[in-house]
Every structure is written in structure tokens, then in C-alpha cells.
Protein backbone atom coordinates (compact mmCIF):
# COMPACT_ATOMS: atom_id res chain seq x y z
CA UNK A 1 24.78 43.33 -0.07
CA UNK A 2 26.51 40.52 -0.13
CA UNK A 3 26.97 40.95 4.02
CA UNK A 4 23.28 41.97 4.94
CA UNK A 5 22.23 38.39 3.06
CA UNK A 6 24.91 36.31 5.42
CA UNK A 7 23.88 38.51 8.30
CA UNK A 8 20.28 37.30 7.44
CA UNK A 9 20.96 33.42 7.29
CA UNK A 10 22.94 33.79 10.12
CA UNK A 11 20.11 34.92 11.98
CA UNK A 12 17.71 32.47 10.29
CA UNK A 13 20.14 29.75 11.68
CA UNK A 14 19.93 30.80 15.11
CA UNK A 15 16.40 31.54 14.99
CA UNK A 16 15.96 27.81 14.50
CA UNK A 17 18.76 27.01 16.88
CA UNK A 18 16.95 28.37 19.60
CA UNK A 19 13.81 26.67 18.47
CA UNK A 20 15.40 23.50 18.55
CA UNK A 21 16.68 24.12 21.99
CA UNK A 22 13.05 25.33 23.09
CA UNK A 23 11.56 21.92 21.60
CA UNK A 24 14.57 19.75 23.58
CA UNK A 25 13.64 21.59 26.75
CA UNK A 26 9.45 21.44 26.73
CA UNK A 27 10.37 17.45 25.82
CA UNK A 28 12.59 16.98 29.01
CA UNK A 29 9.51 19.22 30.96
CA UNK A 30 7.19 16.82 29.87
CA UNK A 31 9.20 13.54 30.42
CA UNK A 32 9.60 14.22 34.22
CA UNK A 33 5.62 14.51 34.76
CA UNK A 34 5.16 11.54 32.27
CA UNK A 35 4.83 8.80 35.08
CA UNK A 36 2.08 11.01 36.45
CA UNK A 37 0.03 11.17 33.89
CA UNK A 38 1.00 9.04 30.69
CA UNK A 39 -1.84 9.82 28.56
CA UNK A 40 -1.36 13.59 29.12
CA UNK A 41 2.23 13.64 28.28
CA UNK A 42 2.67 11.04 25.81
CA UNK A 43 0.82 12.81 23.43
CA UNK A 44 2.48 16.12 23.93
CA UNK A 45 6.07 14.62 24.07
CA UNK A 46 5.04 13.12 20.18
CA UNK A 47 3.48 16.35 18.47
CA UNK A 48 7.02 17.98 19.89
CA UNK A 49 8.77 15.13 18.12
CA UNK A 50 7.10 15.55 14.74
CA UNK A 51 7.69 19.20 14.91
CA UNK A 52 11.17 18.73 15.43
CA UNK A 53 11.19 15.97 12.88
CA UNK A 54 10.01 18.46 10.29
CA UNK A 55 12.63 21.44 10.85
CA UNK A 56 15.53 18.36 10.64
CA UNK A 57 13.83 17.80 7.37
CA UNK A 58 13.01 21.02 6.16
CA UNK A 59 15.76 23.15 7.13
CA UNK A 60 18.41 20.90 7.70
CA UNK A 61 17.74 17.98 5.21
CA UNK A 62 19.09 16.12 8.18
CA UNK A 63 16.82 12.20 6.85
CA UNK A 64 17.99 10.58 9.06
CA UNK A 65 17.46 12.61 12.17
CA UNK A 66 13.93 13.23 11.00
CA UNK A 67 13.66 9.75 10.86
CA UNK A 68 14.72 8.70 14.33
CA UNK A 69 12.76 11.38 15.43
CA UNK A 70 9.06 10.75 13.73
CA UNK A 71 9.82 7.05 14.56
CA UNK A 72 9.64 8.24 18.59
CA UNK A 73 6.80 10.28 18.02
CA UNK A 74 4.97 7.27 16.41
CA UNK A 75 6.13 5.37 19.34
CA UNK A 76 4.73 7.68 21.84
CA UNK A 77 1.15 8.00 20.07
CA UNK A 78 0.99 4.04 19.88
CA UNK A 79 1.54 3.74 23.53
CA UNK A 80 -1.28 6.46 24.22
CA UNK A 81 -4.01 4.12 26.18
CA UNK A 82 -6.74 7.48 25.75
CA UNK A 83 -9.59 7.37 23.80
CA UNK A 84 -9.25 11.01 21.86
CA UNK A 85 -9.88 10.17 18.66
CA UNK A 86 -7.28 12.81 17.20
CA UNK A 87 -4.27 10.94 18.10
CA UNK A 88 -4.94 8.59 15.31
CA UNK A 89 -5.22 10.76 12.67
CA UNK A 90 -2.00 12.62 14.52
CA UNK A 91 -0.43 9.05 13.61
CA UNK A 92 -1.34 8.86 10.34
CA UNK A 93 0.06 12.18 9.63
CA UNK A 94 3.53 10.66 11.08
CA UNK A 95 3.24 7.69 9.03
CA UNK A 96 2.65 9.51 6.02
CA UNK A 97 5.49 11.79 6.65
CA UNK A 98 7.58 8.22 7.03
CA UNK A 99 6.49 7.19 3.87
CA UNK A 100 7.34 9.73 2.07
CA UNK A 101 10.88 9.65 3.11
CA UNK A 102 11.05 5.68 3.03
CA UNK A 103 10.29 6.47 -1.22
CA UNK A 104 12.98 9.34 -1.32
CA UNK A 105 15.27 6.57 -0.23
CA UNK A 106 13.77 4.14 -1.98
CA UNK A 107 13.35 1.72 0.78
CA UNK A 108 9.96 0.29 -0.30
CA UNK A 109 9.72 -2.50 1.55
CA UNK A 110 9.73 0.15 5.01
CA UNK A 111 6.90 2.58 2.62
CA UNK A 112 4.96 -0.70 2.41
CA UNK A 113 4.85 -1.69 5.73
CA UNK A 114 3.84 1.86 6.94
CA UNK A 115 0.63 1.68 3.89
CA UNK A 116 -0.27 -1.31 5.46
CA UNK A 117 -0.39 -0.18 9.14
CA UNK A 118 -2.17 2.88 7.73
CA UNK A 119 -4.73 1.48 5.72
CA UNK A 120 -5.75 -0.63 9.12
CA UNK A 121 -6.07 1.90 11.24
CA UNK A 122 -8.15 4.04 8.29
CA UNK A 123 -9.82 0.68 7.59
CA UNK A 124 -11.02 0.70 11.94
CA UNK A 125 -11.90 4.36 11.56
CA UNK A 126 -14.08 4.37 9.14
CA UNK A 127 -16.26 1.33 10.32
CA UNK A 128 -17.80 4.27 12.09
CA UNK A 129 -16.67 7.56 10.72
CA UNK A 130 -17.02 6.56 7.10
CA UNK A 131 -18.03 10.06 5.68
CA UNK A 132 -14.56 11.31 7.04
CA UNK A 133 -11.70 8.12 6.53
CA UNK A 134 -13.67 6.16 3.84
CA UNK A 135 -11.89 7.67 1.11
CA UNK A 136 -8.48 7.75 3.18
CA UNK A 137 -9.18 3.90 2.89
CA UNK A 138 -9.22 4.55 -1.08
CA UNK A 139 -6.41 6.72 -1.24
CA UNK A 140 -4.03 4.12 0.81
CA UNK A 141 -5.22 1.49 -1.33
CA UNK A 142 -4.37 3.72 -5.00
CA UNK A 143 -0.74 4.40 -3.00
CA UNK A 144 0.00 0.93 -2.53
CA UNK A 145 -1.04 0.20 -5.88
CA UNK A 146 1.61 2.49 -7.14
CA UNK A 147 4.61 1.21 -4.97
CA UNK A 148 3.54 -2.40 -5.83
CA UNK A 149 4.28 -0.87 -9.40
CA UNK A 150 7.14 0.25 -8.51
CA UNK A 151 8.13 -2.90 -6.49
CA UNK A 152 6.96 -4.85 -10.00
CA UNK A 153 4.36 -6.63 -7.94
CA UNK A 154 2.31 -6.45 -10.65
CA UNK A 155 -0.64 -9.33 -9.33
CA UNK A 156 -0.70 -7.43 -5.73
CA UNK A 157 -0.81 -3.70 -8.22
CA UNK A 158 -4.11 -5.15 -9.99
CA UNK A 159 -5.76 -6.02 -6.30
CA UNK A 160 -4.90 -3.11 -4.90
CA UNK A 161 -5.98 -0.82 -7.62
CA UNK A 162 -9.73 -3.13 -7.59
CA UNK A 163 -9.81 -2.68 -4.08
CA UNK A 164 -9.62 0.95 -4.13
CA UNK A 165 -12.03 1.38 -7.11
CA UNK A 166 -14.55 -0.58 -4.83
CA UNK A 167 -14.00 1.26 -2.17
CA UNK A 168 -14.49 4.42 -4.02
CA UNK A 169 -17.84 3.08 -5.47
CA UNK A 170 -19.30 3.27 -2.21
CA UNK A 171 -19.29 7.01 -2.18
CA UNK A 172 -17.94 8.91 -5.28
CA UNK A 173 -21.35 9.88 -6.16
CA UNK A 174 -21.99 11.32 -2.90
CA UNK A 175 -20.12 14.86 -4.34
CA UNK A 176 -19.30 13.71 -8.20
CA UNK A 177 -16.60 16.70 -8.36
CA UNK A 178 -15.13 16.03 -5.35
CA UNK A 179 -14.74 12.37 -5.74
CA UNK A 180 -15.16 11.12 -9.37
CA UNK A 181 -11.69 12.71 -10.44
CA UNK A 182 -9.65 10.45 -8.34
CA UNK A 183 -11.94 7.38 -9.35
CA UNK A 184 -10.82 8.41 -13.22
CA UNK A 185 -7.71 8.35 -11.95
CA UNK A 186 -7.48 5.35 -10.23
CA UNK A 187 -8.97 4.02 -13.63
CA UNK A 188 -6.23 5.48 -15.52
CA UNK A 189 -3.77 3.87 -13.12
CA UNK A 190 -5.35 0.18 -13.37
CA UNK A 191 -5.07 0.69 -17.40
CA UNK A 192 -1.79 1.55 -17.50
CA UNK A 193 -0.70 -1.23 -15.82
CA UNK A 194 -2.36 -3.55 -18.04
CA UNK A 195 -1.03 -1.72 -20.81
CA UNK A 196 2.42 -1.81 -19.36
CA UNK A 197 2.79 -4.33 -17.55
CA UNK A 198 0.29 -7.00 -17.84
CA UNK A 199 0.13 -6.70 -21.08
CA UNK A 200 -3.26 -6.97 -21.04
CA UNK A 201 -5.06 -4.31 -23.62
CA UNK A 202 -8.47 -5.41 -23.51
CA UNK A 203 -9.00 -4.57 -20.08
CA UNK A 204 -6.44 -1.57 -20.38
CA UNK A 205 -8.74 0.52 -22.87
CA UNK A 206 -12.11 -0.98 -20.88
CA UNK A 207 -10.33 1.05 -18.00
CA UNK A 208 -9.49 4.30 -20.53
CA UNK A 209 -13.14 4.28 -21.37
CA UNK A 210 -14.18 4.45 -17.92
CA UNK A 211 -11.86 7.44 -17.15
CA UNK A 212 -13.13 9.10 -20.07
CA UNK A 213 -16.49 8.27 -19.32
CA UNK A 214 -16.31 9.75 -15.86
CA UNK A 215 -14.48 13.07 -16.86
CA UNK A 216 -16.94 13.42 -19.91
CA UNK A 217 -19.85 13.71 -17.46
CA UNK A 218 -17.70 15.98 -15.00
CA UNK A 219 -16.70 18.12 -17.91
CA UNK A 220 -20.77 18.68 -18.80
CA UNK A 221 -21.07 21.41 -16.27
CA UNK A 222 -19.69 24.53 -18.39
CA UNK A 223 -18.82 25.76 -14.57
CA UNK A 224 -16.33 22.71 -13.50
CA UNK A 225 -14.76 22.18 -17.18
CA UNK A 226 -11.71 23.80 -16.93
CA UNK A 227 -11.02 21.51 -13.88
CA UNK A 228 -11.43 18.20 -15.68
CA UNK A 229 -10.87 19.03 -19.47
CA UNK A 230 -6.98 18.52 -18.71
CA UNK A 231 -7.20 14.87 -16.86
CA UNK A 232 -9.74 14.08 -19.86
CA UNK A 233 -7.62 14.81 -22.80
CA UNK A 234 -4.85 12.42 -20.41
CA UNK A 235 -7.00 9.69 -20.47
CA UNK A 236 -8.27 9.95 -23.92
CA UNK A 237 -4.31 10.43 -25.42
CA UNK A 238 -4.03 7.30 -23.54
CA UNK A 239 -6.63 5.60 -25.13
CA UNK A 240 -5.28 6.95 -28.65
CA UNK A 241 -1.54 5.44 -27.90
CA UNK A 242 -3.14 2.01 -27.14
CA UNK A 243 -4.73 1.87 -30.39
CA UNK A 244 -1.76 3.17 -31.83
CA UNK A 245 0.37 0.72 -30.23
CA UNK A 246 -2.02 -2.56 -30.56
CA UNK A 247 -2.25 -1.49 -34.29
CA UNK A 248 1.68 -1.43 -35.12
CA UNK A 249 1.44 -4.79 -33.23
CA UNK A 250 -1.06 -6.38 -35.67
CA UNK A 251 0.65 -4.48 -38.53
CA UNK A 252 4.15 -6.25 -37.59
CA UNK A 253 4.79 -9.34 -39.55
CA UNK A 254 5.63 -12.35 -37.82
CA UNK A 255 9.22 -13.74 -37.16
């Protein structure tokens, strides 16, 4: 048994071998007919990169070759002079992947600077595609909240959180179960870090109450409760623990 399971992963390894070898060689095709025709090439030379990028990562674990390599591919979309409109969201997909990795190695300051190029080319798209990257714009703007947490950038935290809640107030009620969970969310987020962090409880359990709010009206529909009922007894144990906790305070005698 033991034999038919190395035989296997053998042949798993050179299954990807070869695919790695087939990637290398459609790249080098495409680089010699790249002077010709830059915007056909480019494009195709980065998706090749990105899948690459993704087997170093996936089934090698190899970082820092995925790295190097979604780096080029973000490279070669930037230097795309086209006008498809795909190749932007085909960078954002990069970035995101870059991001992702940049927090698994806790290099925050890279994750921040990648947000930030994201949520300006989200912020361009959805001057006119709003119904598709408005709430991309939102989601970017939660993210960066939470690294800015993370980063203990507490101030910046606050205004990014606001800005996404704004930005989510322009269409959450456009599809209330589609959107409205993530704007509870993004409450829940805001509140904890005035609870935690700010120190602030006031305006932490004004932001509870909202998130409860919000997931009390979702969780009205007897059809879409048991998608909500979970995130609402979240935010309404974390309204509960601020009491809790404000109350010990006030209970505590004084030094």
C-alpha cells in the first residue's frame, strides 16, 4: 500500500513538473512575438505568471517564488496600454493574492500599500460601473480597517471603518440580504474597536445596536433566519460583554 501511495505522489509531482515546464515554454512563445504586438502578449505572458504563481504556492509552498512571480504578472498587466476592461479586475485578483501573502508574513506595511493601490483602481471603476465595484470599494475599505488594527493605527482604523459604512449606505438596500450582513459587520468591527481600543463605549454599543438592528430586520423573514440568527446572537453577546464590562468598571472602587 504503502508503494502504490509513493507511486501516486510521484506521479502527482511530475504531473506538475511538466506543467511547470509547459507554462515556462508558452511564456518564452509569447515573449518573442511581444514586440509585435504588446497589448496581445502582455496580457497573456501575466495570466501565465499568476498561474504559475499559484502552483509555487499551492503545491510547493514555495512564498517566495510565488511572490516574484505575481509581482511580474502585476508588472505586465500595468504596462498593458489596451482598453479591455478585464485586465483590471485580472489585477486586482493579483493584488489580492499579494496581500494575502504580505499578512502570512506579516509584512503589513507591503499589504497596505497593495489596499491602497486597490481601492484606487476599484475607486476609478466604479465611477462608472458602480453596480459591479461599488461594494469592492467597501470591502477594501473594511480590509484596511482591519490591518490598521492590526498595525495599531487606531485614528486611520476609525476612518477607514466610516468610510466603508458610507460607502455601503449608498447601496445596501439595493438587495438587504445580500448587502446588509456585511454592513452589520462592518458595524461590529467599528464597535469593537472602540471597545478595545479607543476605549470609547458610548459609541461602541451605538455601533452593537446598529448590528443588531440590521440582523433583527434580516432575521424577520422566517426564510433567511437561519442565515443571520448566528451573526445576530455575535453582535448581541457583544453588546452583553460591554455592559458587563462597563458595569465591573463602575462597580470597581477607586485607587
Amino acid at each position: 500500500m504503502t508503494s502504490e501511495i509513493l507511486f501516486q505522489e510521484n506521479t502527482e509531482i511530475d504531473s506538475i513538473q511538466q506543467m511547470i515546464t509547459t507554462i515556462h515554454n508558452h511564456i518564452a512563445e509569447y515573449r518573442s512575438n511581444l514586440s509585435r504586438r504588446p497589448n496581445v502578449y502582455r496580457p497573456k505572458i501575466a495570466e501565465l505568471q499568476a498561474n504559475l504563481a499559484q502552483i509555487y504556492w499551492y503545491d510547493y509552498k514555495d512564498y517566495h517564488s510565488a511572490e516574484k512571480l505575481f509581482l511580474q504578472a502585476l508588472e505586465n498587466y500595468e504596462k498593458y496600454s489596451g482598453r479591455r476592461i478585464i485586465i483590471q479586475s485580472h489585477k486586482l485578483k493579483i493584488m489580492d493574492f499579494l496581500v494575502n501573502l504580505y499578512n502570512r508574513s506579516n509584512r503589513l506595511e507591503l499589504s497596505e500599500q497593495i489596499l491602497l493601490r486597490m481601492l484606487e483602481i476599484q475607486k476609478r471603476l466604479a465611477e462608472n460601473y458602480w453596480w459591479i465595484y461599488l461594494e469592492d470599494v467597501a470591502i477594501t475599505q473594511w480590509r484596511l480597517g482591519n490591518l490598521y488594527v492590526d498595525m495599531r493605527r487606531f485614528n486611520s482604523a476609525e476612518r477607514l471603518y466610516s468610510a466603508s459604512l458610507d460607502t455601503r449606505s449608498e447601496f445596501d438596500r439595493e438587495d438587504i440580504y445580500r448587502y446588509r450582513p456585511a454592513t452589520a459587520q462592518c458595524q461590529r468591527s467599528l464597535g469593537k474597536l472602540y471597545e478595545v481600543h479607543l476605549k470609547n463605549y458610548p459609541k461602541a454599543e451605538q455601533c452593537y445596536r446598529k448590528s443588531i438592528e440590521i440582523l433583527q430586520e434580516l432575521c424577520e423573514n422566517e426564510y433567511e433566519r437561519c442565515n443571520f440568527i448566528r451573526s445576530l446572537q455575535h453582535s448581541q453577546l457583544l453588546l452583553a460583554h460591554l455592559h458587563s464590562d462597563t458595569s465591573s468598571e463602575q462597580d470597581r472602587p477607586a485607587n
